[in-house]
PDB file of N, CA and C in Angstrom:
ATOM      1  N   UNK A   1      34.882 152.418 -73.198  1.00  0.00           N
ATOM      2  CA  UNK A   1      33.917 152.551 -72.132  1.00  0.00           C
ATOM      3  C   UNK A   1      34.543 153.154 -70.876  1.00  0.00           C
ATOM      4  N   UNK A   2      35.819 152.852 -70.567  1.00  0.00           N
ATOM      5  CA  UNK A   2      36.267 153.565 -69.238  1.00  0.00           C
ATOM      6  C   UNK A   2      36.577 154.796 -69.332  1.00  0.00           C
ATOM      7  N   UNK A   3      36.457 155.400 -71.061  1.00  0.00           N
ATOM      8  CA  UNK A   3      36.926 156.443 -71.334  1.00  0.00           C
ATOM      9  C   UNK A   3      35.940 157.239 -70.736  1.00  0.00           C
ATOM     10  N   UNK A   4      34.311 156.855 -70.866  1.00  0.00           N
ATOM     11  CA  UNK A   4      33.167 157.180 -70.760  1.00  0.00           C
ATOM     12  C   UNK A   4      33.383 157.855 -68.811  1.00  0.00           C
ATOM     13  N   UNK A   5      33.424 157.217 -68.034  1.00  0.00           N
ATOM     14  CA  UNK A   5      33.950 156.648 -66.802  1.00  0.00           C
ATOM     15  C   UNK A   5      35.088 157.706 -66.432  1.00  0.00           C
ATOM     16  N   UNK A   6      35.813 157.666 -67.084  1.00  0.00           N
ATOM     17  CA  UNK A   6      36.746 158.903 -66.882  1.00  0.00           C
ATOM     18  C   UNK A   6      36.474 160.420 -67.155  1.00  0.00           C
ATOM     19  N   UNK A   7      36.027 160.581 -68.706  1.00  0.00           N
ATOM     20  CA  UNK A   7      35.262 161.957 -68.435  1.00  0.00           C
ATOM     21  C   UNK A   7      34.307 162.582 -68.085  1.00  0.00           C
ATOM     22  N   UNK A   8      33.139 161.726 -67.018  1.00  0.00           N
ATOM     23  CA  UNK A   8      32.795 162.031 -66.144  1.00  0.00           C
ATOM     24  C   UNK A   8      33.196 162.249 -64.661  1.00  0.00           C
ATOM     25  N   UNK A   9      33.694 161.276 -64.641  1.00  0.00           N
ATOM     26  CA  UNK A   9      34.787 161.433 -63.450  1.00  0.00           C
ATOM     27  C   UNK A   9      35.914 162.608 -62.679  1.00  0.00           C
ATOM     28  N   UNK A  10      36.553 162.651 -63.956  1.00  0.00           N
ATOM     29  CA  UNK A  10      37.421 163.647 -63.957  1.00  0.00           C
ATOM     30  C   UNK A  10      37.436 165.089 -63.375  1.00  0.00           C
ATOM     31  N   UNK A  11      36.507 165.817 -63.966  1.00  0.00           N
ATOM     32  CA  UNK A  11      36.552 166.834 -63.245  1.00  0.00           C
ATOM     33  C   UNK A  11      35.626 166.588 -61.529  1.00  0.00           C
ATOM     34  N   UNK A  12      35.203 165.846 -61.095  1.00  0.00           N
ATOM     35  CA  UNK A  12      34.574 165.752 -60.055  1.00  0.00           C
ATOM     36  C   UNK A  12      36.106 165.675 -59.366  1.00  0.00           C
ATOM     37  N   UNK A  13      37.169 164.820 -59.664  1.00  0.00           N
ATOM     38  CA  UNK A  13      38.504 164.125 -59.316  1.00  0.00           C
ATOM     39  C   UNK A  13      39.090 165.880 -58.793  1.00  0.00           C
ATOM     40  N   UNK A  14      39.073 166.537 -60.300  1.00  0.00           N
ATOM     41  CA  UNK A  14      39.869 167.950 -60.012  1.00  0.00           C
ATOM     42  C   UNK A  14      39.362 168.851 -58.953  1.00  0.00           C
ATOM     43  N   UNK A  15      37.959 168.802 -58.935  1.00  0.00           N
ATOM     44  CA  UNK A  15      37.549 169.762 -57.529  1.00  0.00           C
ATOM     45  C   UNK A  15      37.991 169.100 -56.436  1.00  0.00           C
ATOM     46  N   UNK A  16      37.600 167.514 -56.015  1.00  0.00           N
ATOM     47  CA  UNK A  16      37.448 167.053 -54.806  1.00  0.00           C
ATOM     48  C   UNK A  16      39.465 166.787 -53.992  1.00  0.00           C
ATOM     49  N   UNK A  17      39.829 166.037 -54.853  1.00  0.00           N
ATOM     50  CA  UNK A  17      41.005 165.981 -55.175  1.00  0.00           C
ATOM     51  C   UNK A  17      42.217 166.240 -55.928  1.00  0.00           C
ATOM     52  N   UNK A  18      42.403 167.409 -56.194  1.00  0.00           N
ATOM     53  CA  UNK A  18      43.084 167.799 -57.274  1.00  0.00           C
ATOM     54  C   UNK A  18      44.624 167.225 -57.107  1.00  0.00           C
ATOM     55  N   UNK A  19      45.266 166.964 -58.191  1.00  0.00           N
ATOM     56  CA  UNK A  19      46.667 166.343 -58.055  1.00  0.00           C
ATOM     57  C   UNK A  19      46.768 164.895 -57.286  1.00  0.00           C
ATOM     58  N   UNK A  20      45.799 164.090 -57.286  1.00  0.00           N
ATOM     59  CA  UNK A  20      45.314 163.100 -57.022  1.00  0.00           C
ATOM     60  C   UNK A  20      46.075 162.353 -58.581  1.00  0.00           C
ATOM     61  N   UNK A  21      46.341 160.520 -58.260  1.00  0.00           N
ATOM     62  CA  UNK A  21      46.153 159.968 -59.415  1.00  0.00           C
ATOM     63  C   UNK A  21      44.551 159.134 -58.968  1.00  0.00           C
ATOM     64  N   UNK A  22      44.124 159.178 -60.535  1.00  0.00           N
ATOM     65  CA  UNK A  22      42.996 158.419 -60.208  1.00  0.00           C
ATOM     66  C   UNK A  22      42.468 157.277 -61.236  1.00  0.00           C
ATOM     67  N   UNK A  23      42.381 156.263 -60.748  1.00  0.00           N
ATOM     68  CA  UNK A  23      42.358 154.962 -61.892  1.00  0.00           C
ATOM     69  C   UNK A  23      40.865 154.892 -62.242  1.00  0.00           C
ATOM     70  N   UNK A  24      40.112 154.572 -63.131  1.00  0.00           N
ATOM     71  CA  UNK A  24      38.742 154.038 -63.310  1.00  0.00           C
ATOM     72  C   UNK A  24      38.377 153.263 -63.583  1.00  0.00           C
ATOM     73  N   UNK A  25      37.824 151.720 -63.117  1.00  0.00           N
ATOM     74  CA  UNK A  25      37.702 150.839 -63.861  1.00  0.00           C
ATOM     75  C   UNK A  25      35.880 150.547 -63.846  1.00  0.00           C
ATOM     76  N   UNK A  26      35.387 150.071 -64.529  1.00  0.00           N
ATOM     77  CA  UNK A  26      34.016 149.097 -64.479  1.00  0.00           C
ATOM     78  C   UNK A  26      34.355 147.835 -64.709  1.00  0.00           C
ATOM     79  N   UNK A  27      33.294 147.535 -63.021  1.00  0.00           N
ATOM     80  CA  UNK A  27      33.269 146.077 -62.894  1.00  0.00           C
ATOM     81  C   UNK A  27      32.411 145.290 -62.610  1.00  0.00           C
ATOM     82  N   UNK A  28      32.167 144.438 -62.935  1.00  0.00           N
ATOM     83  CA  UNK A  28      30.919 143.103 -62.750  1.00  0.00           C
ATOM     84  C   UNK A  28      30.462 143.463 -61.356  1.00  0.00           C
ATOM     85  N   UNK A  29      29.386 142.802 -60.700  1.00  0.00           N
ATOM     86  CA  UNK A  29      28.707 143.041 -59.683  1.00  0.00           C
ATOM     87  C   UNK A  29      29.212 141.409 -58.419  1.00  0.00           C
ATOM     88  N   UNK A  30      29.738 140.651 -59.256  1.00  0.00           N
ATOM     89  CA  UNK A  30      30.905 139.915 -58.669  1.00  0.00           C
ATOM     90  C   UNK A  30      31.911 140.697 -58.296  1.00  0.00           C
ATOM     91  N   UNK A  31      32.756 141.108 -59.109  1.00  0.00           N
ATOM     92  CA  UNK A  31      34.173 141.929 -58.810  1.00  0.00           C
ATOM     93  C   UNK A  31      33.596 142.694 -57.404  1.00  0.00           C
ATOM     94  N   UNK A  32      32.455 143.496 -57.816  1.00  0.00           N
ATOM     95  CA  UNK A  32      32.661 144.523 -56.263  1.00  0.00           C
ATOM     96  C   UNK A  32      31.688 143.898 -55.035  1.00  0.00           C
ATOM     97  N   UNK A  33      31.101 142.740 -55.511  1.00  0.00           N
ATOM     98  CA  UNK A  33      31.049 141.758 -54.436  1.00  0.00           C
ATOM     99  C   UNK A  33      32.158 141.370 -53.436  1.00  0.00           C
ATOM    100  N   UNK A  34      33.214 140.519 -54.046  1.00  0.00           N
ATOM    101  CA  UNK A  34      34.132 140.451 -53.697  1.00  0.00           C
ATOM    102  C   UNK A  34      34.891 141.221 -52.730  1.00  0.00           C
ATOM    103  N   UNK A  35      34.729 142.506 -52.845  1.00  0.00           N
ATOM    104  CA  UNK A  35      35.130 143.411 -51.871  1.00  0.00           C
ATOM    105  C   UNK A  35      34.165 144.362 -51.226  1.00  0.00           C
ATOM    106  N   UNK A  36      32.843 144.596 -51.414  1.00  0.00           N
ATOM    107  CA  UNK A  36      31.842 145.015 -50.513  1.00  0.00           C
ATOM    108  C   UNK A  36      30.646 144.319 -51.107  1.00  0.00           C
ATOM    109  N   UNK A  37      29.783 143.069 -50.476  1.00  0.00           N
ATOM    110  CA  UNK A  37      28.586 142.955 -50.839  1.00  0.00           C
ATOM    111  C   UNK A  37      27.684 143.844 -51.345  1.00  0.00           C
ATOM    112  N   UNK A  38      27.135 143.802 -52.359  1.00  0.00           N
ATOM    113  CA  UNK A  38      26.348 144.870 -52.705  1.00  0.00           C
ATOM    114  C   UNK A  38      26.252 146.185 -53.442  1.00  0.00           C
ATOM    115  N   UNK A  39      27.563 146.565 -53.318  1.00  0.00           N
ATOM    116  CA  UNK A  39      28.387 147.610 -53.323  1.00  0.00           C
ATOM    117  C   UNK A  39      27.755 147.749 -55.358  1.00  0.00           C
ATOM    118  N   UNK A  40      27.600 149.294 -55.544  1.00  0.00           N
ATOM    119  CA  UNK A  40      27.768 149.612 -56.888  1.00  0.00           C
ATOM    120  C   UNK A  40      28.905 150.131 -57.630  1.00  0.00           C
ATOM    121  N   UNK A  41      29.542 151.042 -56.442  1.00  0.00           N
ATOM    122  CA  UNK A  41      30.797 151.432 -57.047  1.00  0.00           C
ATOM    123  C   UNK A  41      31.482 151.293 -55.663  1.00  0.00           C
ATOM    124  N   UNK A  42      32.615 151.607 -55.581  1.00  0.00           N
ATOM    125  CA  UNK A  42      33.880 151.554 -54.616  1.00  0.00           C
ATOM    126  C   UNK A  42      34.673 152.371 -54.775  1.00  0.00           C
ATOM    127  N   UNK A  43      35.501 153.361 -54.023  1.00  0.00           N
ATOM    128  CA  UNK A  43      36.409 154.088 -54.392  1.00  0.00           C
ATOM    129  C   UNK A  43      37.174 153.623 -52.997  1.00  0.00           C
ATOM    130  N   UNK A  44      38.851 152.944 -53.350  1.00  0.00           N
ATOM    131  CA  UNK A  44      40.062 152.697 -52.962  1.00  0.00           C
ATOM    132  C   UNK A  44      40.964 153.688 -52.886  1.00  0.00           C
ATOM    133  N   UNK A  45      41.644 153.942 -51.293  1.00  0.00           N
ATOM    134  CA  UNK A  45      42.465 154.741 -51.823  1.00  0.00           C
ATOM    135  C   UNK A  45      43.933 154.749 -51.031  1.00  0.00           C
ATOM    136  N   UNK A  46      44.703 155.374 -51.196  1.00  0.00           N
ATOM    137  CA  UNK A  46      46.179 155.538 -51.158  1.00  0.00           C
ATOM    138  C   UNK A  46      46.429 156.945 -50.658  1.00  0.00           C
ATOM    139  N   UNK A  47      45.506 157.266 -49.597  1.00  0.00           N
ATOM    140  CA  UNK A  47      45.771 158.637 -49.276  1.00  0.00           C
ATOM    141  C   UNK A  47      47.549 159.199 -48.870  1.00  0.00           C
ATOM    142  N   UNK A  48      48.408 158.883 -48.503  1.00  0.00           N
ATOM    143  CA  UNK A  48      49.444 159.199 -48.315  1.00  0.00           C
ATOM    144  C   UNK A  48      50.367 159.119 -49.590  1.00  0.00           C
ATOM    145  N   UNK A  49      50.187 158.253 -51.006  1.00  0.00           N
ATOM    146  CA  UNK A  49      50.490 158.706 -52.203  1.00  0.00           C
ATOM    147  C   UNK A  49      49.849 159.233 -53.310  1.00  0.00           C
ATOM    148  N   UNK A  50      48.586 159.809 -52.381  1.00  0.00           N
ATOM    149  CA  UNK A  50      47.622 160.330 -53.307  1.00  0.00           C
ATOM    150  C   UNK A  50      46.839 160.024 -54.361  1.00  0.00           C
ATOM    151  N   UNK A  51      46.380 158.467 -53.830  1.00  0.00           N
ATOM    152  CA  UNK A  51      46.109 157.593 -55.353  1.00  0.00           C
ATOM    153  C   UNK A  51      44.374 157.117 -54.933  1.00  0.00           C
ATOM    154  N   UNK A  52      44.143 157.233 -55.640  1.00  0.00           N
ATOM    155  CA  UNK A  52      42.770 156.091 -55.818  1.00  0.00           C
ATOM    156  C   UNK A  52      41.877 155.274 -56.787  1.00  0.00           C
ATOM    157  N   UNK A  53      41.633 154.469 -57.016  1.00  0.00           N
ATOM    158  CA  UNK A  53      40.977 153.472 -57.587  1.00  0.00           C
ATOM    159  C   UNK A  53      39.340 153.385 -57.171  1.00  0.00           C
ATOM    160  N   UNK A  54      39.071 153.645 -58.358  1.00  0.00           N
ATOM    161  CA  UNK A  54      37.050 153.967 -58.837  1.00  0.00           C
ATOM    162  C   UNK A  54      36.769 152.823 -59.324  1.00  0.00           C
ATOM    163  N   UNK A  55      35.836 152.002 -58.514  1.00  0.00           N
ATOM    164  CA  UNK A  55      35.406 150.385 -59.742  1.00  0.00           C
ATOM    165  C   UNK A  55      33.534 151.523 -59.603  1.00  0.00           C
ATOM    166  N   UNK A  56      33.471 150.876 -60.955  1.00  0.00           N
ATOM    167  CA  UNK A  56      31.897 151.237 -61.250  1.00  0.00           C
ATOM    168  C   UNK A  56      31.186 150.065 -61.887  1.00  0.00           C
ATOM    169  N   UNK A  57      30.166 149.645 -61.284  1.00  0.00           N
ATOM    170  CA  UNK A  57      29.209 148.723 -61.918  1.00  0.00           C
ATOM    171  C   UNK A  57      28.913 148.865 -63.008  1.00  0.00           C
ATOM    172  N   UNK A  58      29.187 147.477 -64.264  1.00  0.00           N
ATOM    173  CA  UNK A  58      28.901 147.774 -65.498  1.00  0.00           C
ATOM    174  C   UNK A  58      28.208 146.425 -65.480  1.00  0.00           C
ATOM    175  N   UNK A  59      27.209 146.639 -65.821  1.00  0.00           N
ATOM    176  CA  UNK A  59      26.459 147.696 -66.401  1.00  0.00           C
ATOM    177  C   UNK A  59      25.626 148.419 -65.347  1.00  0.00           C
ATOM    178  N   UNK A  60      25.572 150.042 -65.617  1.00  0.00           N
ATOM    179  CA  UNK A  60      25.236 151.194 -65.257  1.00  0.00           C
ATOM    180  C   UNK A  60      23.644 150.452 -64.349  1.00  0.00           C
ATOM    181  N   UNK A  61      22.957 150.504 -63.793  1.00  0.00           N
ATOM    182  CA  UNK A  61      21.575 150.252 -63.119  1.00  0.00           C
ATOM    183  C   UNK A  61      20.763 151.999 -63.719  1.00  0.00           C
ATOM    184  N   UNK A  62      19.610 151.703 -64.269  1.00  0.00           N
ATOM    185  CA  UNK A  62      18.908 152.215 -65.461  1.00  0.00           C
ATOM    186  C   UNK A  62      18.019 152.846 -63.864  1.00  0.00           C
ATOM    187  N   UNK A  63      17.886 154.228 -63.822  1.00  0.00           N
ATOM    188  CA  UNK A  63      17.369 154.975 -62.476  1.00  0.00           C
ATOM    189  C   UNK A  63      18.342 155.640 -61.290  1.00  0.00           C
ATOM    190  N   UNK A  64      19.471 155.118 -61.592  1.00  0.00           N
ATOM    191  CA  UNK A  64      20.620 155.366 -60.668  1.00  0.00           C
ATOM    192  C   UNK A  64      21.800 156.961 -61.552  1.00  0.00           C
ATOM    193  N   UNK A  65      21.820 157.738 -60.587  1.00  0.00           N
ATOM    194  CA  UNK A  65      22.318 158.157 -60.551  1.00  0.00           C
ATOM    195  C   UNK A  65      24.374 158.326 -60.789  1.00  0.00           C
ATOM    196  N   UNK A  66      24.541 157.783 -61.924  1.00  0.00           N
ATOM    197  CA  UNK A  66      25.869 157.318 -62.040  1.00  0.00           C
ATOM    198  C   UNK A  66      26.907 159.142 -61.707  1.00  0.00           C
ATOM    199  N   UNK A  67      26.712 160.153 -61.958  1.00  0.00           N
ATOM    200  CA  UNK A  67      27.495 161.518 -61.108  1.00  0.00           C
ATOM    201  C   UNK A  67      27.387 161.238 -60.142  1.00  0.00           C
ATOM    202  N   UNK A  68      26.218 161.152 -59.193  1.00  0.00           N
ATOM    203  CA  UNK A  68      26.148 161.495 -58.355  1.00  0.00           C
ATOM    204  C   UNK A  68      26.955 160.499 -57.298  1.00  0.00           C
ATOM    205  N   UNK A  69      27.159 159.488 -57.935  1.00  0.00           N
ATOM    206  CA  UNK A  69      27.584 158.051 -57.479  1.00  0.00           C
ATOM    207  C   UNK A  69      29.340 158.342 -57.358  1.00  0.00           C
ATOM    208  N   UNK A  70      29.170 159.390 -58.423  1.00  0.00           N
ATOM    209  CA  UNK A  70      31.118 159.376 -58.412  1.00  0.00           C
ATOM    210  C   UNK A  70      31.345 160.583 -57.215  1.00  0.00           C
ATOM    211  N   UNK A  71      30.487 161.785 -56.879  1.00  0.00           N
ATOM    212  CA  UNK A  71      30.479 162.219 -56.068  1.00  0.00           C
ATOM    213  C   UNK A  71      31.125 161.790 -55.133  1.00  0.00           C
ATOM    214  N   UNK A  72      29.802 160.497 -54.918  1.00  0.00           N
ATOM    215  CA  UNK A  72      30.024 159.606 -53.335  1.00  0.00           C
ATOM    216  C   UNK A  72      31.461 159.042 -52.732  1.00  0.00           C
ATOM    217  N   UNK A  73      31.675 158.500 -53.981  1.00  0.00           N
ATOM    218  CA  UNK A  73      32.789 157.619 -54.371  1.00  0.00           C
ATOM    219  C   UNK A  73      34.141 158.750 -53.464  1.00  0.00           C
ATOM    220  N   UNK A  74      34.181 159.596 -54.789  1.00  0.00           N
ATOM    221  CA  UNK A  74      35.432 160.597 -54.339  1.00  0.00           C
ATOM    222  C   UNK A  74      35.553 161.462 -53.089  1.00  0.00           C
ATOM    223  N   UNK A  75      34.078 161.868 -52.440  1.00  0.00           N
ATOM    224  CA  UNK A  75      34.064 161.912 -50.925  1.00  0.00           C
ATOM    225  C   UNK A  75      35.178 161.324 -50.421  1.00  0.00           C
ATOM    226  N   UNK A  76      34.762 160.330 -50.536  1.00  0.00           N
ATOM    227  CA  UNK A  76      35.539 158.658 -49.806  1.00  0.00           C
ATOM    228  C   UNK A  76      36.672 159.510 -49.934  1.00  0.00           C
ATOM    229  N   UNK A  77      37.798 159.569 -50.939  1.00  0.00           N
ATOM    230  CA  UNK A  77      38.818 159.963 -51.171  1.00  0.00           C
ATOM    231  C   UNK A  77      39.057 161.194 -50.706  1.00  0.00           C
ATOM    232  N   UNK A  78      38.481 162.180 -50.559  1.00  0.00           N
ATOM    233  CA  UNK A  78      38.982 163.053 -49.909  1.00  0.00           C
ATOM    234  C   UNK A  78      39.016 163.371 -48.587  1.00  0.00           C
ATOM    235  N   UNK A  79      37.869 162.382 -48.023  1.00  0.00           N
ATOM    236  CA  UNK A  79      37.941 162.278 -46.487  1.00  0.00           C
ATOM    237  C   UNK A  79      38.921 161.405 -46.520  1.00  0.00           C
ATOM    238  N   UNK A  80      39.436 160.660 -47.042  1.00  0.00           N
ATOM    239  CA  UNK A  80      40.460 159.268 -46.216  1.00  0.00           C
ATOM    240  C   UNK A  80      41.870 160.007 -46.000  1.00  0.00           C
ATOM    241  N   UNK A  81      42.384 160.752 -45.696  1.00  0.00           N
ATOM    242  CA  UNK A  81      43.365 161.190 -45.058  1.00  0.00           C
ATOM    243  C   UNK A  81      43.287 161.219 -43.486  1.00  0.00           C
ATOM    244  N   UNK A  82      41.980 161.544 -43.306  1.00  0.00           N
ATOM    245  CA  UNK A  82      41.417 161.505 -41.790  1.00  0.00           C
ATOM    246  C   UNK A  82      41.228 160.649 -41.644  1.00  0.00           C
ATOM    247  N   UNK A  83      40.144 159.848 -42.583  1.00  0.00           N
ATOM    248  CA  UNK A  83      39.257 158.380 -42.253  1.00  0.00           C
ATOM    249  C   UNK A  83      40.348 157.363 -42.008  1.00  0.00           C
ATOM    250  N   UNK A  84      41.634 157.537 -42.629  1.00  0.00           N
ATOM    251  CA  UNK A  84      42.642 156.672 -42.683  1.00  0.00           C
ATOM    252  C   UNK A  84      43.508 156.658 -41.200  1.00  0.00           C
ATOM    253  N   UNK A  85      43.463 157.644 -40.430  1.00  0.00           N
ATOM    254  CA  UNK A  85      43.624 157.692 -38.588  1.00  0.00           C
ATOM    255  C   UNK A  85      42.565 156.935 -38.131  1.00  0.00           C
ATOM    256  N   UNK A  86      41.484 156.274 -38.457  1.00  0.00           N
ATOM    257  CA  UNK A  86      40.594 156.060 -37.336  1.00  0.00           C
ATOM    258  C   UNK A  86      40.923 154.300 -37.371  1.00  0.00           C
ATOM    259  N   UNK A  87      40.262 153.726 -36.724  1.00  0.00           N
ATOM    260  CA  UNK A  87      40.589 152.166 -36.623  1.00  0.00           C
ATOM    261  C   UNK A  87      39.277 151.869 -37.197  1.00  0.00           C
ATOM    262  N   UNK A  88      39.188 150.969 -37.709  1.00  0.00           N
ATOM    263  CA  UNK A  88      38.098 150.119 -38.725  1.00  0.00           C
ATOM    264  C   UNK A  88      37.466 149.889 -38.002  1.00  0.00           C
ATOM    265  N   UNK A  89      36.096 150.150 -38.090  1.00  0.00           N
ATOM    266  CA  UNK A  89      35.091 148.967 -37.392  1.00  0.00           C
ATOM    267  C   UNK A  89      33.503 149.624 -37.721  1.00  0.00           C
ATOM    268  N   UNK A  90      32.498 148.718 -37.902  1.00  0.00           N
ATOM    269  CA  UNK A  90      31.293 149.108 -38.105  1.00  0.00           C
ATOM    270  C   UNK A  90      31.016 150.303 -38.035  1.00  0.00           C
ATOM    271  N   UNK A  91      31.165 150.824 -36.433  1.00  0.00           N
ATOM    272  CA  UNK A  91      30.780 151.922 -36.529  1.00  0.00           C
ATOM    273  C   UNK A  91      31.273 153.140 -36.657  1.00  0.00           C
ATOM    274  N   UNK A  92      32.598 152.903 -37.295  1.00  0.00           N
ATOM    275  CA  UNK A  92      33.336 154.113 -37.972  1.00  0.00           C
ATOM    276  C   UNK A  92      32.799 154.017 -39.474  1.00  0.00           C
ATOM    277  N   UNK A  93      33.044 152.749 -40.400  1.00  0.00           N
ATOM    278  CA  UNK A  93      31.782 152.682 -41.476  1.00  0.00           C
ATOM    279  C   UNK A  93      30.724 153.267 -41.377  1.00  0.00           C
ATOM    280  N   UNK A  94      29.514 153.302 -40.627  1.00  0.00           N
ATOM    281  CA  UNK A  94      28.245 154.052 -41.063  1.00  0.00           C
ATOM    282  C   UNK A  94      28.911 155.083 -40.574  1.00  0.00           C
ATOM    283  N   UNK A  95      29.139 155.597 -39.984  1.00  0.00           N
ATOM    284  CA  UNK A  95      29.658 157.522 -39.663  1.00  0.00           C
ATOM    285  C   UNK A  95      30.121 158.066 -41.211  1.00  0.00           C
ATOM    286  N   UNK A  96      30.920 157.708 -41.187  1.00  0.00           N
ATOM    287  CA  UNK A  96      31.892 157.799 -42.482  1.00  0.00           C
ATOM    288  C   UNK A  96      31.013 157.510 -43.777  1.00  0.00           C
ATOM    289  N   UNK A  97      30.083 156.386 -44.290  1.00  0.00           N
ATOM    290  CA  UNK A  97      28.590 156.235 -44.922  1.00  0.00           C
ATOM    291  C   UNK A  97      27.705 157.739 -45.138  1.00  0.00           C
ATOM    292  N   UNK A  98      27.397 158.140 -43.910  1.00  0.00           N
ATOM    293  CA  UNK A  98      26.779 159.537 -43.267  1.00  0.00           C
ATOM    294  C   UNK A  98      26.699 160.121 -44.190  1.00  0.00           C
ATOM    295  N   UNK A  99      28.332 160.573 -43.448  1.00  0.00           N
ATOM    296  CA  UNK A  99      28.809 162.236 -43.716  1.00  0.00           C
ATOM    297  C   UNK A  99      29.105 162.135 -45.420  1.00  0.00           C
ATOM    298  N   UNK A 100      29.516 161.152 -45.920  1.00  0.00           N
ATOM    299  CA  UNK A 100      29.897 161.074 -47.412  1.00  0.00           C
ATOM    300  C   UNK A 100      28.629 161.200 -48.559  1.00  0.00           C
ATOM    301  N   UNK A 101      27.784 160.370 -47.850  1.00  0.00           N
ATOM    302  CA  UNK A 101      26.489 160.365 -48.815  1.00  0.00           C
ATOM    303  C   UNK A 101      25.980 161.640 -48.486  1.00  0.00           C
ATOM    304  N   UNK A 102      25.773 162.590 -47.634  1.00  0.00           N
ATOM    305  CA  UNK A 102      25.500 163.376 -47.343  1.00  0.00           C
ATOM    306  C   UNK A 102      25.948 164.822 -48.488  1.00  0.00           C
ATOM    307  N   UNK A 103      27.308 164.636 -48.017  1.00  0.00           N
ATOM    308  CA  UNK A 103      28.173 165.397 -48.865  1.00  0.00           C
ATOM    309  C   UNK A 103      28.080 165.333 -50.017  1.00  0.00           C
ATOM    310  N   UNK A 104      28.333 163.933 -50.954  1.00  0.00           N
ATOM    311  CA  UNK A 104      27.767 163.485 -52.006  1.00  0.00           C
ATOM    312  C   UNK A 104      26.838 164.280 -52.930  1.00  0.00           C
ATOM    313  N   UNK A 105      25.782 164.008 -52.154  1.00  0.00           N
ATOM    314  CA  UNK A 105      24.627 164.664 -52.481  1.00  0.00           C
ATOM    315  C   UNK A 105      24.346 166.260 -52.969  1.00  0.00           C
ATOM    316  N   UNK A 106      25.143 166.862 -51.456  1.00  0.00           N
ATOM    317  CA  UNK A 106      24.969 168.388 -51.853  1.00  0.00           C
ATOM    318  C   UNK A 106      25.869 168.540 -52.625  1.00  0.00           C
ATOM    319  N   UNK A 107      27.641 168.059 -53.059  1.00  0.00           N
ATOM    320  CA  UNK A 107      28.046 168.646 -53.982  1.00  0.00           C
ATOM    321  C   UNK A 107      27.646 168.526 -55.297  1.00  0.00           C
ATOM    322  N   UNK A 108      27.097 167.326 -55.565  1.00  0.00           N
ATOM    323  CA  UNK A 108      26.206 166.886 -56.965  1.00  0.00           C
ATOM    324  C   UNK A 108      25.412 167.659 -57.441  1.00  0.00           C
ATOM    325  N   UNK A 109      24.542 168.308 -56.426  1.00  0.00           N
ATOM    326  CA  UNK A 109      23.339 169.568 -56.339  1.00  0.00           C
ATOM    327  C   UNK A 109      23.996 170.909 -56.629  1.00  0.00           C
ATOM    328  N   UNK A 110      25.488 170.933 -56.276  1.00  0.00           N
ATOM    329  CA  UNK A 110      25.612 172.719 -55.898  1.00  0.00           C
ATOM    330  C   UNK A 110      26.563 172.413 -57.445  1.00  0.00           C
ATOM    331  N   UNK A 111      26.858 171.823 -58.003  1.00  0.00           N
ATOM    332  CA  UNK A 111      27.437 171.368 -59.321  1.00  0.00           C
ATOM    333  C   UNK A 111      27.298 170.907 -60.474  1.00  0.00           C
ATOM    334  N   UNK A 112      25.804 170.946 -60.798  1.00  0.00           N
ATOM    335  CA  UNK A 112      24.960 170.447 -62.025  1.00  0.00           C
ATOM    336  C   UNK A 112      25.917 170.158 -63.156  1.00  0.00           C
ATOM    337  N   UNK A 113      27.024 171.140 -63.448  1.00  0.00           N
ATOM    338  CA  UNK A 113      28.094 171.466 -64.683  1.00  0.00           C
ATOM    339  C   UNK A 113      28.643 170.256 -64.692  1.00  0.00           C
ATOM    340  N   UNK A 114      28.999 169.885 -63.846  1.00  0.00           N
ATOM    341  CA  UNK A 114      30.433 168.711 -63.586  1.00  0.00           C
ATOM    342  C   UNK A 114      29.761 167.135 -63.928  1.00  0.00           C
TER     343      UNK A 114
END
C-alpha cells in the first residue's frame, strides 16, 4: 500500500523537489491527529538536509482528491526553506495555508500526467 503512495507521489516529489529524500507513510486519523487536528495528510520536513516525511490518511476519504493532496503536501516542502526563516505563529500558518493550497491547486491543474 505505501507502494501505492509512493508512485503517485513520486514524480510530483521530482518536479517540486528534485534530489529531495522523501519518506511516505499512511496513517490513522489518530496518528495525524496527534500532530495536526484534523489534518488528512502532513508533509514534515528537513529542509536543510533535504528530507521530508508524507503521512497520508488511510483510509483514502471517497470524494477527496488524494494528487491533488500530495501537491499540497509537497508545496509545504518546497516552500520550507523560506517558511523555515519565519517564526511560528498562527498567522504565519494561514499565509503559508494560502499560498500552498493555492499553488497546490494550479500545479495539479497545469499537470493532469503526474
Amino acid at each position: 500500500m505505501t507502494e501505492d503512495l509512493e508512485r503517485l507521489g513520486k514524480p510530483i516529489a521530482e518536479t517540486l523537489i528534485p534530489g529531495w529524500r522523501v519518506e511516505w507513510l499512511w496513517s490513522t486519523q489518530e496518528e495525524l491527529d496527534a500532530i495536526i487536528p484534523g489534518a488528512m495528510a502532513i508533509c514534515s520536513t528537513t529542509p536543510t538536509r533535504s528530507m521530508a516525511l508524507v503521512r497520508v490518511l488511510s483510509p483514502w476519504p471517497a470524494g477527496e482528491s488524494l494528487v491533488e493532496t500530495l501537491w499540497h503536501e509537497l508545496t509545504h516542502a518546497a516552500w520550507s526553506p523560506l517558511t523555515s526563516l519565519i517564526p511560528a505563529s498562527d498567522g504565519a500558518t494561514m499565509v503559508e495555508e494560502q499560498i500552498v493550497e493555492r499553488f497546490g491547486v494550479l500545479l495539479s491543474k497545469l499537470t493532469p500526467g503526474l
